[in-house]
Protein backbone atom coordinates (compact mmCIF):
# COMPACT_ATOMS: atom_id res chain seq x y z
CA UNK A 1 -39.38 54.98 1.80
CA UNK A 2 -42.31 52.40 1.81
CA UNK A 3 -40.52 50.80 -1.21
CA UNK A 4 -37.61 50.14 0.81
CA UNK A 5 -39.80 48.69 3.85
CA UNK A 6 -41.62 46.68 1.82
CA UNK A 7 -38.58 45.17 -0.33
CA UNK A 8 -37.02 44.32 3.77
CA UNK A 9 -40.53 42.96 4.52
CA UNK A 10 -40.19 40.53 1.49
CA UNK A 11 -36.49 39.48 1.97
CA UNK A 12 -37.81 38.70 5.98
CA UNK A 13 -40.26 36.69 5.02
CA UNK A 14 -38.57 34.75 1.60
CA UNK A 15 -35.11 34.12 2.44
CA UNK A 16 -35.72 31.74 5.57
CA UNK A 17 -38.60 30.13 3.01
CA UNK A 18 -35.73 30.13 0.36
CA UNK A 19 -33.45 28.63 2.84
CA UNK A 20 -35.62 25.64 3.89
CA UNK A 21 -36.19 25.12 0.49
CA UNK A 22 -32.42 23.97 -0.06
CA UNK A 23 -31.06 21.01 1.26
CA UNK A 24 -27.69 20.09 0.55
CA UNK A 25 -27.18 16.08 0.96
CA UNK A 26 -23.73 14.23 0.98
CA UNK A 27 -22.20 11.57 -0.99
CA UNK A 28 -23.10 9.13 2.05
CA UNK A 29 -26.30 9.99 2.29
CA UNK A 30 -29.94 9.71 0.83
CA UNK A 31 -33.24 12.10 1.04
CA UNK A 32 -36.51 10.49 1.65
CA UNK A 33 -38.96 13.30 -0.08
CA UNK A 34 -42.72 12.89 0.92
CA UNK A 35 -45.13 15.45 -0.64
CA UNK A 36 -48.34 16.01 1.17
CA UNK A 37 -47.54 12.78 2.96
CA UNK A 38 -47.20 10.75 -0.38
CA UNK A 39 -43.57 9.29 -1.36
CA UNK A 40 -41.89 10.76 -3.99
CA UNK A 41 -38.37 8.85 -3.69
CA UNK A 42 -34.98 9.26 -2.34
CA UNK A 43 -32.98 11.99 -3.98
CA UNK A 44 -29.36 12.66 -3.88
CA UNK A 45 -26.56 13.65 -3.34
CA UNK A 46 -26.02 17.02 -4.05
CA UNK A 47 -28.40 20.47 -4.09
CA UNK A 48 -32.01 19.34 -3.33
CA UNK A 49 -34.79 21.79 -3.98
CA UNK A 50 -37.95 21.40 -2.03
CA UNK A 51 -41.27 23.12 -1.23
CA UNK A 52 -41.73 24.37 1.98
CA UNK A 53 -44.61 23.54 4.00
CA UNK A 54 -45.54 20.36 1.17
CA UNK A 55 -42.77 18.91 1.24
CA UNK A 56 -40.85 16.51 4.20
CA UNK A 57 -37.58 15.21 3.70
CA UNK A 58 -35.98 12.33 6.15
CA UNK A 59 -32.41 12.32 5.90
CA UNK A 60 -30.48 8.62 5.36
CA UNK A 61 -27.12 7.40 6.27
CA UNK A 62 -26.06 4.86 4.25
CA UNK A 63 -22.49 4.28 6.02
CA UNK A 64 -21.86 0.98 7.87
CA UNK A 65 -23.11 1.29 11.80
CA UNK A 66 -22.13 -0.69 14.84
CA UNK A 67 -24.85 -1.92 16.95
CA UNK A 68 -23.63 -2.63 20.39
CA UNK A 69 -25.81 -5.65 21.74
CA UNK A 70 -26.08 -5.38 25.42
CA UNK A 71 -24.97 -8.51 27.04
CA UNK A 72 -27.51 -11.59 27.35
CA UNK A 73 -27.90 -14.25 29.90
CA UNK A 74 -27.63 -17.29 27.52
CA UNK A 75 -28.59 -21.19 28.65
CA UNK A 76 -26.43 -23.22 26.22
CA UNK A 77 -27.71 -26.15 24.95
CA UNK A 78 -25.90 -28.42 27.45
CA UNK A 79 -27.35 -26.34 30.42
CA UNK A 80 -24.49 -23.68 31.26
CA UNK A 81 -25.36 -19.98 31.83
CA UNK A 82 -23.02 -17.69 30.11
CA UNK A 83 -22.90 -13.98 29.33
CA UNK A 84 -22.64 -12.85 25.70
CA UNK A 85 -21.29 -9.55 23.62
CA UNK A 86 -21.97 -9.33 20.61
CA UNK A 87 -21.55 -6.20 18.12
CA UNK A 88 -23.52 -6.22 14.70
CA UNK A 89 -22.66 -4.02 11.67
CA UNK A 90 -25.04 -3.16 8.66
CA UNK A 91 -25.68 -0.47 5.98
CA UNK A 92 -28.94 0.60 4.10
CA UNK A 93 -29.00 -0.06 0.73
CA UNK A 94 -32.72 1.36 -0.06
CA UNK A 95 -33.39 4.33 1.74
CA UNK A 96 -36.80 4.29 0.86
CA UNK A 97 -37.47 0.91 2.76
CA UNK A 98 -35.62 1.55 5.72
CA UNK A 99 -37.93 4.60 6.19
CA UNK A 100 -41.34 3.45 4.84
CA UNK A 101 -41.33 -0.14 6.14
CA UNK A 102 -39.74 0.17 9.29
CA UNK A 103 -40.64 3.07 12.48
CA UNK A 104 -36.75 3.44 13.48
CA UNK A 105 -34.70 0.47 11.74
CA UNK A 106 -31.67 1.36 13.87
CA UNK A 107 -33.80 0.30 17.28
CA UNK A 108 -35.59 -2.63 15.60
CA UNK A 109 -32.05 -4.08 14.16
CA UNK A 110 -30.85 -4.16 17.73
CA UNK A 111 -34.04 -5.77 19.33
CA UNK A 112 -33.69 -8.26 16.60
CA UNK A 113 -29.86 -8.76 17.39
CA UNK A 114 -30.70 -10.00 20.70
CA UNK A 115 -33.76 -12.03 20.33
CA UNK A 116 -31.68 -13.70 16.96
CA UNK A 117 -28.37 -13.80 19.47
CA UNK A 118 -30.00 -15.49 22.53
CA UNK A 119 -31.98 -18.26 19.86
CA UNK A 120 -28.99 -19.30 17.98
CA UNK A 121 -26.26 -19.61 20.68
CA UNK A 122 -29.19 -21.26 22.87
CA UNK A 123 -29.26 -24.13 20.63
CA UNK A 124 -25.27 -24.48 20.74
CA UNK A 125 -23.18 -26.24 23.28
CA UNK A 126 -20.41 -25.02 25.18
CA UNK A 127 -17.89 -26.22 23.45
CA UNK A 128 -18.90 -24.39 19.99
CA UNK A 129 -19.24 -21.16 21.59
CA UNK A 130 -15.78 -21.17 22.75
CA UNK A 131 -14.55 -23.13 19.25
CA UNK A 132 -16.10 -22.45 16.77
CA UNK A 133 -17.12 -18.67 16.84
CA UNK A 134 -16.19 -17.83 13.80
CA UNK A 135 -18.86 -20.74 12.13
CA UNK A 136 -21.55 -18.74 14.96
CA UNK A 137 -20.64 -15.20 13.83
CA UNK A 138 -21.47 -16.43 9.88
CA UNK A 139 -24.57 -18.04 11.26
CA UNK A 140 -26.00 -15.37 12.99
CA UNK A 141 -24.85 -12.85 9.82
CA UNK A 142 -27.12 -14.70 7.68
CA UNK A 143 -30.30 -14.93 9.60
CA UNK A 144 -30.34 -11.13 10.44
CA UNK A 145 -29.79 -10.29 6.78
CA UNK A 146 -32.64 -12.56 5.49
CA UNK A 147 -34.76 -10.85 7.92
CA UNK A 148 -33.88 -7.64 7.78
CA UNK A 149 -33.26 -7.46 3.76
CA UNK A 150 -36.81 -6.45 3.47
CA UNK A 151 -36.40 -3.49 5.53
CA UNK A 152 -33.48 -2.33 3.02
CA UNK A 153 -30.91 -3.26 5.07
CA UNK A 154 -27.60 -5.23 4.85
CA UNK A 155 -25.95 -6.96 7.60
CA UNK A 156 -22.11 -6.35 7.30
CA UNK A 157 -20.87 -8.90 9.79
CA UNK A 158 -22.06 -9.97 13.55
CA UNK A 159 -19.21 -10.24 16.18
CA UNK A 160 -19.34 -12.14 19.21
CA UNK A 161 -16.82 -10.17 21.62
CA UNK A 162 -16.96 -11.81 24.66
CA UNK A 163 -18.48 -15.30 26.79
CA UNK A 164 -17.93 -14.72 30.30
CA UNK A 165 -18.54 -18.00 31.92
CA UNK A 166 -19.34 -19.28 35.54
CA UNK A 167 -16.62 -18.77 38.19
CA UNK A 168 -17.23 -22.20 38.90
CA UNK A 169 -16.87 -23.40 35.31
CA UNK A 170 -13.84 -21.52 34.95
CA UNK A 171 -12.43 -23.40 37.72
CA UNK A 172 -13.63 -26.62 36.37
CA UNK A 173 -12.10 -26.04 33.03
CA UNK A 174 -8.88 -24.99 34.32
CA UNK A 175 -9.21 -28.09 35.93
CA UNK A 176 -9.18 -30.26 32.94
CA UNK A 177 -7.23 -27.91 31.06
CA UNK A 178 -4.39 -29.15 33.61
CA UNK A 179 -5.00 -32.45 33.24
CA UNK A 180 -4.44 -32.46 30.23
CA UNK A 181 -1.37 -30.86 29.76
CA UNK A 182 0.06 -33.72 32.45
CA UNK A 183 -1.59 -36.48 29.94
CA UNK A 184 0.40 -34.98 27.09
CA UNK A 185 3.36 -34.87 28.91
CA UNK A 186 3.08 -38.08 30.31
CA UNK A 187 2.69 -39.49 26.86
CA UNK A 188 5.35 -37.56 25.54
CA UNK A 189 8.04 -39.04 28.05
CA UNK A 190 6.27 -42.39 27.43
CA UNK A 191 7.23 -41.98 24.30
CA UNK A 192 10.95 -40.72 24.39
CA UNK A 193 11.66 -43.50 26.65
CA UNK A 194 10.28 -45.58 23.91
CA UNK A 195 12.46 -44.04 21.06
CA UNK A 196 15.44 -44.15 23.43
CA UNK A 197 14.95 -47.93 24.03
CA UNK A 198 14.60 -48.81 20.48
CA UNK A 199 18.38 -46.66 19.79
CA UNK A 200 19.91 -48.60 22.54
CA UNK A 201 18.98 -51.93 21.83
CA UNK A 202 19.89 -51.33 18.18
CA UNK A 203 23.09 -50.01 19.57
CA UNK A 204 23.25 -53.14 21.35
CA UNK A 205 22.96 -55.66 18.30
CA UNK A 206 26.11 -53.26 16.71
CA UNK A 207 27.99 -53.95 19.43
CA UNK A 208 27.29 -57.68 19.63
CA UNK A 209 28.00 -57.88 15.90
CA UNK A 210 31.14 -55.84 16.03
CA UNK A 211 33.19 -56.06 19.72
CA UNK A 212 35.75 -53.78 18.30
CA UNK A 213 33.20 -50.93 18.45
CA UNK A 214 32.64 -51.42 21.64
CA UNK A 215 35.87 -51.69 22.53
CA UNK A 216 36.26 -48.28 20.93
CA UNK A 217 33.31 -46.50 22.82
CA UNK A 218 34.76 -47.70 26.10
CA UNK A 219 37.89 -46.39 25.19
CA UNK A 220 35.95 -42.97 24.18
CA UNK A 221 33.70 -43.22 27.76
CA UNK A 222 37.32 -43.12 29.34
CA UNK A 223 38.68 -40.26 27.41
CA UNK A 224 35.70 -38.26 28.76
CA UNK A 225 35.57 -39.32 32.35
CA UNK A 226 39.73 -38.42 32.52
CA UNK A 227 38.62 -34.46 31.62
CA UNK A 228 37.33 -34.67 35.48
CA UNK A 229 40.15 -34.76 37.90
CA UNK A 230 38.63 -35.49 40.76
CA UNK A 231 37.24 -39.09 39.52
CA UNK A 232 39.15 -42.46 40.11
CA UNK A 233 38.20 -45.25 36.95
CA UNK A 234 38.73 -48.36 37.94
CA UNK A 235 38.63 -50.71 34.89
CA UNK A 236 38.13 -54.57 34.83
CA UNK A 237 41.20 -55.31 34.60
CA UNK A 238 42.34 -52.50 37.51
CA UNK A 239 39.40 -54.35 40.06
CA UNK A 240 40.56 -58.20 39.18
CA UNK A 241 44.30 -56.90 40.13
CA UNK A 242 42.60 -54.83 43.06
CA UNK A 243 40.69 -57.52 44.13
CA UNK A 244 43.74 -60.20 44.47
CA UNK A 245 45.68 -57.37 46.09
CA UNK A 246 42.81 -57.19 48.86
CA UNK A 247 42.68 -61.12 48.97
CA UNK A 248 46.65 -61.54 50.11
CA UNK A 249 46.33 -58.55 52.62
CA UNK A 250 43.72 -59.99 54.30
CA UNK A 251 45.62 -63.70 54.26
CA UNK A 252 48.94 -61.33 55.62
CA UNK A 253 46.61 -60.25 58.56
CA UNK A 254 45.07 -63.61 59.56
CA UNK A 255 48.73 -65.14 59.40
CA UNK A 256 50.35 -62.24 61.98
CA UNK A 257 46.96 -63.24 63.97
CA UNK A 258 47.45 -66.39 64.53
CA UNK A 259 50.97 -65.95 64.99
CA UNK A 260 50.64 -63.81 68.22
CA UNK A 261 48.25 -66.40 69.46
């Protein structure tokens, strides 16, 4: 009978001992193993045996993470005040650094997203933050992941989301986003009407050179203007005969005139 309380007594007391003394780590991650507070290196993946109460294990991901950068009150380089988002991606690739060197490495790469954010895009103008984001994005990917290589970490990509801008500079760009569209188009007519002029006085020289084609394209202009019914063409010839018609009525009229005086 005491056997069998003492064998329950045992099994109490090991299994939860046996039980912290197995830690099963995934493919995507890495144990940091310190024994009495000195480093013995990351281990995994797999079964990981420990020793309770020696040993402390710190679990790392080593899958890519999103930082969200909270939005910052930027002064551009030509003095406007715009808002920026920004998201940053990175992986660790040492586990052991990115516990021993840094406190938390997932706070201090976001502090360091917005103090490297608000530098780099305060030294741009206006018109590169809207352009040429994609040169920004590259620029701000390489300073984080000199600085925070050290720490064993690798900075995937930084994306700037979104520059909200001034209500008042939206309405002066729209502004000159107008204008120009008229200056295009005004420059575009400009220069169908100089096209078109150069075709017609080329025209021009073909008919000078060869009367028969014109001629011809009169006769054409006719053929088209008979498809409307409700149009009278009066040629050349038509107004001369119209004209001496017009002449001899009026003499008809100033004759009977003067001929009831």
């Amino acid at each position: 009978m005491w056997m069998w309380i003492l064998i329950a007594v045992v099994l109490i007391i090991a299994l939860p001992i046996l039980a912290s003394a197995i830690k099963i780590v995934k493919e995507y991650e890495r144990v940091v193993v310190f024994r009495l507070g000195r480093l013995r290196g990351a281990i995994g993946p797999g079964l990981v045996l420990i020793i309770p109460f020696v040993d402390s294990v710190q679990k790392v991901d080593l899958r890519v993470v999103s930082v969200d950068v909270p939005k910052q009150e930027i002064l551009t380089r030509d003095n406007v005040s715009v808002t920026v988002d920004a998201v940053v991606y990175y992986r660790v690739i040492d586990a052991v650094a990115a516990v021993t060197r840094v406190a938390n490495y997932h706070y201090a790469v976001s502090l360091l997203s917005q103090t490297t954010l608000r530098d780099v895009l305060g030294q741009s103008d206006l018109d590169d933050l809207l352009q040429r984001r994609d040169e920004l994005n590259k620029r701000l990917s390489s300073i984080l992941d000199e600085m925070t290589l050290a720490w064993g970490i690798k900075i995937a990509a930084v994306t700037i989301k979104a520059v909200e801008l001034p209500e008042e500079m939206r309405r002066a760009m729209a502004k000159q986003a107008e204008a120009e569209r008229w200056r295009r188009a005004r420059i575009i007519e400009a220069e169908g009407e100089k096209q078109a002029s150069q075709i017609i006085a080329e025209a021009a020289r073909i008919y000078e050179e060869h009367p028969v084609a014109l001629r011809l394209r009169e006769l054409q202009t006719f053929i088209e203007i008979a498809r409307e019914k409700a149009l009278v063409v009066v040629t050349e010839a038509g107004g001369k005969y119209i004209g001496e018609i017009a002449a001899i009525h009026k003499a008809m009229k100033e004759q009977e005139s003067r001929t009831q005086a």
